[in-house]
Protein backbone atom coordinates (compact mmCIF):
# COMPACT_ATOMS: atom_id res chain seq x y z
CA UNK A 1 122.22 87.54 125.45
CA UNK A 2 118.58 87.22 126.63
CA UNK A 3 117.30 85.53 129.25
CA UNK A 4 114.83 82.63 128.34
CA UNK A 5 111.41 81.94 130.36
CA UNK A 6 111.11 78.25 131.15
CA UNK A 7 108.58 79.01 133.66
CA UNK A 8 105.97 76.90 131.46
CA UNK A 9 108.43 74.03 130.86
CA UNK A 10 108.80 73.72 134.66
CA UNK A 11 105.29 73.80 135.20
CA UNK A 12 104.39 71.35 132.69
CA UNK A 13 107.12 69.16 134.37
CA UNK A 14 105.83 69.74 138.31
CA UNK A 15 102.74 68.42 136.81
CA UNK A 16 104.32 65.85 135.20
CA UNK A 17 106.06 63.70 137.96
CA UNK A 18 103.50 63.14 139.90
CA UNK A 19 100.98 61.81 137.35
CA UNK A 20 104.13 59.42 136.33
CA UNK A 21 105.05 58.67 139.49
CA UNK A 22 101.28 57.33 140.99
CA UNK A 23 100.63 55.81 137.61
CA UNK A 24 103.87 54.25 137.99
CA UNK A 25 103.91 52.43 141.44
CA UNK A 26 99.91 51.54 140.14
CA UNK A 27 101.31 49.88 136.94
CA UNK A 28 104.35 47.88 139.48
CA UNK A 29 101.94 46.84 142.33
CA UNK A 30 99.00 45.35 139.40
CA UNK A 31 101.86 43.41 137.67
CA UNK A 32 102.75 42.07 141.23
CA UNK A 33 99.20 41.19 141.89
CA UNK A 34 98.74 39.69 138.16
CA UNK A 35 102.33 37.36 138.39
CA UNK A 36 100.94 36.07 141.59
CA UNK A 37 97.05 35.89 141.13
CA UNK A 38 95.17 32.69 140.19
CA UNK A 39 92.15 33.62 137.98
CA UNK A 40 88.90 32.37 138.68
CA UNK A 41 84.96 32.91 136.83
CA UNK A 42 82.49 34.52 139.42
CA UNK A 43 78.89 34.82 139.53
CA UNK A 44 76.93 38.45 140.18
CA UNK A 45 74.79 37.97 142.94
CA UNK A 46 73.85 41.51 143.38
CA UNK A 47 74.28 45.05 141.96
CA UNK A 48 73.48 48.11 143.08
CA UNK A 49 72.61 51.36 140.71
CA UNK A 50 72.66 53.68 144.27
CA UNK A 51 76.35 54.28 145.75
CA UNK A 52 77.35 53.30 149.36
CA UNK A 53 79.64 55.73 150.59
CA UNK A 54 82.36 53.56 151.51
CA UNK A 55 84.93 56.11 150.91
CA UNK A 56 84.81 59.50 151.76
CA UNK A 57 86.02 60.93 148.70
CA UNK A 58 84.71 57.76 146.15
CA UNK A 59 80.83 57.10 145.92
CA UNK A 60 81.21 53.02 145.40
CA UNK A 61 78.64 51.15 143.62
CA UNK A 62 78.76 47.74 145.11
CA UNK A 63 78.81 44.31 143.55
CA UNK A 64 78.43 40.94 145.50
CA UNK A 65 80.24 38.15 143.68
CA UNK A 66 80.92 35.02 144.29
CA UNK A 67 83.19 32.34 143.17
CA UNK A 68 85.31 29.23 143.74
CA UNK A 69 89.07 29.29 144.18
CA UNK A 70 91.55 26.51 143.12
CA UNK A 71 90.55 24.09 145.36
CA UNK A 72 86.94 24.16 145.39
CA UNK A 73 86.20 26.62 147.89
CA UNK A 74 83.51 28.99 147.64
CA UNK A 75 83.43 32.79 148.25
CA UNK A 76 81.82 35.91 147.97
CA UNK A 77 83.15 39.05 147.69
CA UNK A 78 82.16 42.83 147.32
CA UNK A 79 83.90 44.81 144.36
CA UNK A 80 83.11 48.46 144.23
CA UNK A 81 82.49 50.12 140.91
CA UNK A 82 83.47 53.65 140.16
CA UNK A 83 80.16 54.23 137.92
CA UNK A 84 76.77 51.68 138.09
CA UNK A 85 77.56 48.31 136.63
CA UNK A 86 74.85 47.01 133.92
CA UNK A 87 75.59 43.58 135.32
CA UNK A 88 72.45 41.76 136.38
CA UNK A 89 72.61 38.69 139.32
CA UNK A 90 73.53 35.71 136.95
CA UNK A 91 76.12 37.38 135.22
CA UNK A 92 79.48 35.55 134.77
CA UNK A 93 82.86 37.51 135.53
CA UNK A 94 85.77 37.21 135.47
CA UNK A 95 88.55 37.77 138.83
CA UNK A 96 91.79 37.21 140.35
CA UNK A 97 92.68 36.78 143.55
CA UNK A 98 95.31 35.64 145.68
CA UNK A 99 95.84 32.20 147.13
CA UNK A 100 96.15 32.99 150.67
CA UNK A 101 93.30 35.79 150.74
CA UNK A 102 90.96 34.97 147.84
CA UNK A 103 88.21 36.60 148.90
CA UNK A 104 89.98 40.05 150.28
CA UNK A 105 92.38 40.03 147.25
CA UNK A 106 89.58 39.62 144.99
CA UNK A 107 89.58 42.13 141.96
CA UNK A 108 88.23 42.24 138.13
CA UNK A 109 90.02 40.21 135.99
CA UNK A 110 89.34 41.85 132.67
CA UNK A 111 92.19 44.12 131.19
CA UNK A 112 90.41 47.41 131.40
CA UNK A 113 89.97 47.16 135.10
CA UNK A 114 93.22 45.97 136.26
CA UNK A 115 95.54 48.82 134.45
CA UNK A 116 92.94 51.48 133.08
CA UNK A 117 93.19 53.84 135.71
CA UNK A 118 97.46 53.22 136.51
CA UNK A 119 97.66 53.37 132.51
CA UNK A 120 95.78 56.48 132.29
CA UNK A 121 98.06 58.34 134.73
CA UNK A 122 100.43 57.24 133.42
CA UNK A 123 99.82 58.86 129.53
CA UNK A 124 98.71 62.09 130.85
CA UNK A 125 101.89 62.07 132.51
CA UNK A 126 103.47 61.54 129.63
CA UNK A 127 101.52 63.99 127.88
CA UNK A 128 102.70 66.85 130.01
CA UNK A 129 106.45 65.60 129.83
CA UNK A 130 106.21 65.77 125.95
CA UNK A 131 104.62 69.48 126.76
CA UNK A 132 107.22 70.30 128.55
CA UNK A 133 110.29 69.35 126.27
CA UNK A 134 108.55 70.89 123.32
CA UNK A 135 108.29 73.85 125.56
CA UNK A 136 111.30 73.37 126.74
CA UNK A 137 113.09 73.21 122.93
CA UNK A 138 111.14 76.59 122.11
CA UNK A 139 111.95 78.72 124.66
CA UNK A 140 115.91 77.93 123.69
């Protein structure tokens, strides 16, 4: 009897877990955030087409925002954009945010924002799982 080569199968799944895994805990910790959050309308104030820097591996483009929470309170907030925003100061958005930290908890509120990236891990993941069992199923 020959010996089958899996060798792509367990490749496919190495890169597999991982991709499931991160978009995973992404997917658990927004639905956390979105059971809990209070949603609010916010105001651009600014935009900026030139990234900051703030992370050393993620070229932000900042947006100033502000917005009231529950009970009246004003804030402003920065929210940092992976690619320029087309926003301009006036424009109404909407958030979420936590009670106790509104304007540190502070994120997008629209649907794209909150689970595109977690979601998107999450299929390639699955992607490379299917790979791997039809791999799998033709190497046997």
């Amino acid at each position: 009897m020959a010996s089958v080569d899996n060798s792509r199968a367990w490749t496919l799944l190495v890169l597999a877990v991982p991709f499931l895994a991160v978009g995973g805990f992404g997917l658990l910790r927004t639905s956390q955030f979105v059971l809990r959050a209070e949603a609010a309308q916010g105001v651009v104030v600014a935009s900026s087409h030139r990234g900051d820097g703030q992370y050393m591996t993620f070229v932000g483009y900042p947006e100033v925002i502000t917005f009231s929470d529950s009970d009246g309170n004003v804030h402003t907030t920065t929210l940092y954009n992976g690619q320029p925003s087309n926003r301009q100061p006036g424009t109404a958005v909407k958030l979420m945010y936590k009670r106790s930290n509104p304007a540190g908890s502070a994120r997008y509120g629209d649907s794209e924002q909150l689970w595109g990236f977690s979601g998107g891990l999450v299929f390639i993941g699955a992607l490379w799982l299917f790979g791997m069992f039809l791999s799998w199923n033709r190497g046997n």
